[in-house]
N, C-alpha and C. Protein backbone atom coordinates (compact mmCIF):
# COMPACT_ATOMS: atom_id res chain seq x y z
N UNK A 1 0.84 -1.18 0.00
CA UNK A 1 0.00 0.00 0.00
C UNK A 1 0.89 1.25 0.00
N UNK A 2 0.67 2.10 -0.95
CA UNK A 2 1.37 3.47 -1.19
C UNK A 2 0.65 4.26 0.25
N UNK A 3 1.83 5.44 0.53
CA UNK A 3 0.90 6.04 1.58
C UNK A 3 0.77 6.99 0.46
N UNK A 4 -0.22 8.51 1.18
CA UNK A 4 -0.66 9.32 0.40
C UNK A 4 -0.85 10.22 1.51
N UNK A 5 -0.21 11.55 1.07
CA UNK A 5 -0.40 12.34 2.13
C UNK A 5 -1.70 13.09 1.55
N UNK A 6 -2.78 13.05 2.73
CA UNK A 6 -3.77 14.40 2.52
C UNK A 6 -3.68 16.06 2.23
N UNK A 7 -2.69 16.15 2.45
CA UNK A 7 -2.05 17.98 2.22
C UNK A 7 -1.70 18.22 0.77
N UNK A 8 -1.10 16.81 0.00
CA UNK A 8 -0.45 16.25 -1.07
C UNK A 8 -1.75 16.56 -1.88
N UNK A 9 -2.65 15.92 -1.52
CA UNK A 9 -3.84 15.75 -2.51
C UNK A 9 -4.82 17.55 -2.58
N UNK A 10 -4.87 18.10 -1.11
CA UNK A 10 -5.65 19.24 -1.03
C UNK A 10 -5.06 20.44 -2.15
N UNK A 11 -3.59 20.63 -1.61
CA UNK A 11 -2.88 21.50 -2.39
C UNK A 11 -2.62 21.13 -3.91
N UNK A 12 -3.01 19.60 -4.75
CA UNK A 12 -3.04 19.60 -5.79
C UNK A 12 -4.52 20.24 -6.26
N UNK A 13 -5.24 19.36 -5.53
CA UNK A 13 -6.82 20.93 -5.92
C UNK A 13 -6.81 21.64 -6.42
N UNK A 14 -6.07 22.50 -5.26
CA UNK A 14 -5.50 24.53 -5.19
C UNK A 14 -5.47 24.29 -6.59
N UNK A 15 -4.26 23.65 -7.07
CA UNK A 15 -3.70 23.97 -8.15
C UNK A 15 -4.62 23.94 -9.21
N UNK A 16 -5.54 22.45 -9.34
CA UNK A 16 -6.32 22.36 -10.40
C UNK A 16 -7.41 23.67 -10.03
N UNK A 17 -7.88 24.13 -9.37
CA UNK A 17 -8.50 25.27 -9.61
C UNK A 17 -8.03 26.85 -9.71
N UNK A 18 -6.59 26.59 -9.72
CA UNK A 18 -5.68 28.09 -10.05
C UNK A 18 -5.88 27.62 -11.66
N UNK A 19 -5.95 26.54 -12.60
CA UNK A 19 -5.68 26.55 -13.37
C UNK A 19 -7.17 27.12 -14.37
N UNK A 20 -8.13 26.40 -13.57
CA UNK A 20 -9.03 26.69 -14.16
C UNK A 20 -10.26 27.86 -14.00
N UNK A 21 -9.71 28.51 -13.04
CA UNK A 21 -9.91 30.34 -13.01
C UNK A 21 -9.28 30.56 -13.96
N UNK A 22 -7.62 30.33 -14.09
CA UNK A 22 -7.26 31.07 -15.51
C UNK A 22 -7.57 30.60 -16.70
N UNK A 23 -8.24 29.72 -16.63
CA UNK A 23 -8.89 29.47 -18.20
C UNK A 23 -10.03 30.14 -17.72
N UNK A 24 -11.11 30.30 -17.13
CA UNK A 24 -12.18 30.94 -16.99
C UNK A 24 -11.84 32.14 -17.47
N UNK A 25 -11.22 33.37 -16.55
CA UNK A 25 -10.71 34.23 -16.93
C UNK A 25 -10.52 34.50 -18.06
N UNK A 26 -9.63 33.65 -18.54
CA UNK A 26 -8.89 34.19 -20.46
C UNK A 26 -10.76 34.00 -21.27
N UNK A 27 -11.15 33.03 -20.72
CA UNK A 27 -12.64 32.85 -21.85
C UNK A 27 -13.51 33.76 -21.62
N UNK A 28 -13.82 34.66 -20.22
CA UNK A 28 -14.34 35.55 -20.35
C UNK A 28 -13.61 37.27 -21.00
N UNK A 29 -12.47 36.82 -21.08
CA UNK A 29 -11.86 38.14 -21.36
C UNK A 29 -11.85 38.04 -23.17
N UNK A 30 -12.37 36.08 -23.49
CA UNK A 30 -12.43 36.47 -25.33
C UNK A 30 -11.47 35.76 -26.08
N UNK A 31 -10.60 34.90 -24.94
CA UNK A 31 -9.47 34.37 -25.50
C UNK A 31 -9.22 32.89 -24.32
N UNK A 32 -10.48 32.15 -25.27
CA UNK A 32 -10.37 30.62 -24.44
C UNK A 32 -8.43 29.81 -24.80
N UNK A 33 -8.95 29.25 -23.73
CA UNK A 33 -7.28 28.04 -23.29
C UNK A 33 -7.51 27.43 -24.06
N UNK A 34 -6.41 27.27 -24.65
CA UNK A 34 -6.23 25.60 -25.69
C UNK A 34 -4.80 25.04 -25.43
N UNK A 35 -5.14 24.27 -24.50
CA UNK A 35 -3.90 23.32 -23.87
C UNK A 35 -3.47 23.92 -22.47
N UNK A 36 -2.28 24.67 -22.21
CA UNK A 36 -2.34 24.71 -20.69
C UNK A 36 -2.34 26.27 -20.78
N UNK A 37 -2.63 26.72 -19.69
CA UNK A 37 -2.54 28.52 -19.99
C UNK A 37 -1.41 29.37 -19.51
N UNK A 38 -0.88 30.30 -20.71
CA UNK A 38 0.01 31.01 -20.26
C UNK A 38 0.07 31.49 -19.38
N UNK A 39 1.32 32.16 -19.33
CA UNK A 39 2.10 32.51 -17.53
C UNK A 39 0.64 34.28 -17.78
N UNK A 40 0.42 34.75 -18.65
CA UNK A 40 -0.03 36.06 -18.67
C UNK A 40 -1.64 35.54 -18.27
N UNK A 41 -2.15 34.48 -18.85
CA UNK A 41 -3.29 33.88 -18.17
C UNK A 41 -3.55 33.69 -16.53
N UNK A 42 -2.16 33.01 -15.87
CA UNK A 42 -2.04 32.49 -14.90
C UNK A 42 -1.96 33.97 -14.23
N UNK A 43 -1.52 34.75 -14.36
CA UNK A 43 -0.93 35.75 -14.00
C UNK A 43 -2.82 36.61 -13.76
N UNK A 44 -3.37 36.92 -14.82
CA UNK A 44 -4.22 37.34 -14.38
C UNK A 44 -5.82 36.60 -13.14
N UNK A 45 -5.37 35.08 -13.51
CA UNK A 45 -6.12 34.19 -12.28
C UNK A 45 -5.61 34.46 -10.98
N UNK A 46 -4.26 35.01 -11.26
CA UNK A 46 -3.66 35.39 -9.65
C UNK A 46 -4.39 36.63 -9.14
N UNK A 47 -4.37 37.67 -10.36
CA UNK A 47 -4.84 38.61 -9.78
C UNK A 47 -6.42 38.77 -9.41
N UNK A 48 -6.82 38.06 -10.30
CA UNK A 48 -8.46 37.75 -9.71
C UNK A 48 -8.59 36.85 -8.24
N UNK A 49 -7.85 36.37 -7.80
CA UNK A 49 -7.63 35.50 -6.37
C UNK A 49 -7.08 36.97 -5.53
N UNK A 50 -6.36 37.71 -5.65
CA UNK A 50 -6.16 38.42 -4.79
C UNK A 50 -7.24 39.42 -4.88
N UNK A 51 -7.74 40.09 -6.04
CA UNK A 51 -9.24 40.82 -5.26
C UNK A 51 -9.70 40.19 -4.77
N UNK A 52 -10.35 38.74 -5.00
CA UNK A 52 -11.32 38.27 -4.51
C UNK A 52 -11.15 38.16 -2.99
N UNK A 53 -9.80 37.49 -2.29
CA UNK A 53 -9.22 37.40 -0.91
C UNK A 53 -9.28 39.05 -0.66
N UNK A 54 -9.28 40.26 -0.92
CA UNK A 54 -8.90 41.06 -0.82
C UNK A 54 -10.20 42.30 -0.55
N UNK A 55 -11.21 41.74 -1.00
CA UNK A 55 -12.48 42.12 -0.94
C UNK A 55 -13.54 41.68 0.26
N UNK A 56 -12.91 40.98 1.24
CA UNK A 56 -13.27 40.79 2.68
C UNK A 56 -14.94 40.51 2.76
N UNK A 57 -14.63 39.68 3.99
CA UNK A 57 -15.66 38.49 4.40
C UNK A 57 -16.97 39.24 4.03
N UNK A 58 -17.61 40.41 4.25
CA UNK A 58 -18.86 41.11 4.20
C UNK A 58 -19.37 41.01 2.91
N UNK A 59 -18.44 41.47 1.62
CA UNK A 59 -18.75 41.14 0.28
C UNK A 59 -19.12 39.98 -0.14
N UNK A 60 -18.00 39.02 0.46
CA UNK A 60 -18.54 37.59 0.20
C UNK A 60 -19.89 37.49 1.04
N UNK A 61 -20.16 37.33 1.98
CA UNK A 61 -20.93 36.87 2.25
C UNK A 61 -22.70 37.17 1.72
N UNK A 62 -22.40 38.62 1.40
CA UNK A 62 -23.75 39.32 0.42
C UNK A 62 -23.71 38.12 -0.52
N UNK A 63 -22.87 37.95 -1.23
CA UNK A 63 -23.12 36.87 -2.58
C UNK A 63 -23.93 35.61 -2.13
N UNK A 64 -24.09 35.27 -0.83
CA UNK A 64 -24.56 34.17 -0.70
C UNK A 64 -26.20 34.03 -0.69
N UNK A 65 -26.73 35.51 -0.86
CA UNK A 65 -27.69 35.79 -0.81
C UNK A 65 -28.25 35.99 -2.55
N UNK A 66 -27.49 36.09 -3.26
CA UNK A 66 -27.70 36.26 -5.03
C UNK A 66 -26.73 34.88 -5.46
N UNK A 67 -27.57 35.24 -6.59
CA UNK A 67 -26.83 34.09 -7.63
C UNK A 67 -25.54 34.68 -7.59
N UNK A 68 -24.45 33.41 -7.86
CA UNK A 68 -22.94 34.01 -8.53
C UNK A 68 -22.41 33.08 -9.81
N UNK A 69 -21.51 34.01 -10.71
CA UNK A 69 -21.20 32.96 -11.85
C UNK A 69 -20.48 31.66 -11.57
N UNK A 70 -20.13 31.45 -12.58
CA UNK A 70 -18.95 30.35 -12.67
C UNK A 70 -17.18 30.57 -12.39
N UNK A 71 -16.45 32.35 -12.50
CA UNK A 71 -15.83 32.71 -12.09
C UNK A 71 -15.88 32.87 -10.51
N UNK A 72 -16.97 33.50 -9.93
CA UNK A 72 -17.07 33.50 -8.64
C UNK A 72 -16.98 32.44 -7.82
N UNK A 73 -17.86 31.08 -8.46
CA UNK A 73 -17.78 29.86 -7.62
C UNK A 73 -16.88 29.35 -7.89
N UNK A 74 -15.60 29.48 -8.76
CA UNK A 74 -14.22 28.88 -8.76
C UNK A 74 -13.68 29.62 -7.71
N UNK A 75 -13.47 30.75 -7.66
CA UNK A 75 -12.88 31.89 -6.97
C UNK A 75 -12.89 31.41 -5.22
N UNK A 76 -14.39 31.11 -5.06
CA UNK A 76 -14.79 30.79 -3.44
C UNK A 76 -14.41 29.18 -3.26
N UNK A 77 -14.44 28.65 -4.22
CA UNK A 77 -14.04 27.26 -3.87
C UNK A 77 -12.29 27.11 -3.65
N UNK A 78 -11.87 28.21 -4.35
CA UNK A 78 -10.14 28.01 -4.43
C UNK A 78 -9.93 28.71 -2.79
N UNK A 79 -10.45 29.50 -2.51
CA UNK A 79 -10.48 30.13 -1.11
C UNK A 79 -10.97 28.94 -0.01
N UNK A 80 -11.77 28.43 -0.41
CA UNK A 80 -11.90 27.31 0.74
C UNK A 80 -11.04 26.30 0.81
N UNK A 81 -10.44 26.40 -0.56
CA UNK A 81 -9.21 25.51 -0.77
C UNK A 81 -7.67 25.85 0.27
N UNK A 82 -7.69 26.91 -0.25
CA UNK A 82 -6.69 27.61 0.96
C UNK A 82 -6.51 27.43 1.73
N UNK A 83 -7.73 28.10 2.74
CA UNK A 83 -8.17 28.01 4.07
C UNK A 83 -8.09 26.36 4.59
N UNK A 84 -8.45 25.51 3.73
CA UNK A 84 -8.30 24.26 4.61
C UNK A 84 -6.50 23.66 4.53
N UNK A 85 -6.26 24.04 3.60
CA UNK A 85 -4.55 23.81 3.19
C UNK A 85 -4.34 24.74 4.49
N UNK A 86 -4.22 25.48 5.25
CA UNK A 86 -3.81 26.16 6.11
C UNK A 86 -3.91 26.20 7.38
N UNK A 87 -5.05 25.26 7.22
CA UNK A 87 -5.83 24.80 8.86
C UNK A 87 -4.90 23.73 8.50
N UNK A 88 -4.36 22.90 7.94
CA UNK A 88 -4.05 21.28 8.34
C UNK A 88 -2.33 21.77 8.24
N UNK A 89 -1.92 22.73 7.67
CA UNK A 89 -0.34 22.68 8.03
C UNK A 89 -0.62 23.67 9.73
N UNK A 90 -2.07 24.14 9.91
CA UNK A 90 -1.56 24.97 11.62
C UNK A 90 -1.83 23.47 12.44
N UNK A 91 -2.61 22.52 12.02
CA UNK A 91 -2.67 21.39 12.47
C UNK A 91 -0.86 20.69 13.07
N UNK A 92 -0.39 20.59 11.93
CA UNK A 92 0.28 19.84 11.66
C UNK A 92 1.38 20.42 12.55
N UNK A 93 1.70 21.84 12.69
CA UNK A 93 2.72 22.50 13.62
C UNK A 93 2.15 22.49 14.97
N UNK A 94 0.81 22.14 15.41
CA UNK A 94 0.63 22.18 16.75
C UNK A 94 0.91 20.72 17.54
């Protein structure tokens, strides 16, 4: 039996959904991914993760009261992604 670390698997997530904000992103901006997305793609999924983290708990939480797109619910799912990647390494140091 292989072991498998759980942190291993959470933080690959992260990743698959950093990737696919920045394809979201590039397709709403008019210029869908075809194959993996450039660093200028990636680059702007970053910056859509930092408004979004950056736009504090009150904003989010209005949204839960309206519909949100398909950018937004990547956006909040990569944030919960975080947040639990961060609870299990404060885990892991206590």
């Amino acid at each position: 039996m292989r072991y498998t670390d759980e942190l291993d698997a959470v933080i690959a997530h992260a990743e698959a959904l950093r990737r696919r904000i920045a394809e979201r992103v590039a397709e709403e901006a008019g210029s869908p991914v075809s194959g993996s997305p450039t660093q200028a793609q990636f680059a702007a999924a970053d910056a859509a993760i930092e408004a979004w983290f950056s736009e504090g708990e009150e904003e989010q939480d209005l949204r839960a009261f309206r519909a949100i797109g398909p950018l937004q619910q990547l956006l909040a799912d990569y944030a919960e992604t975080v947040e639990r990647i961060e609870e299990m390494r404060d885990r892991r140091l206590s």
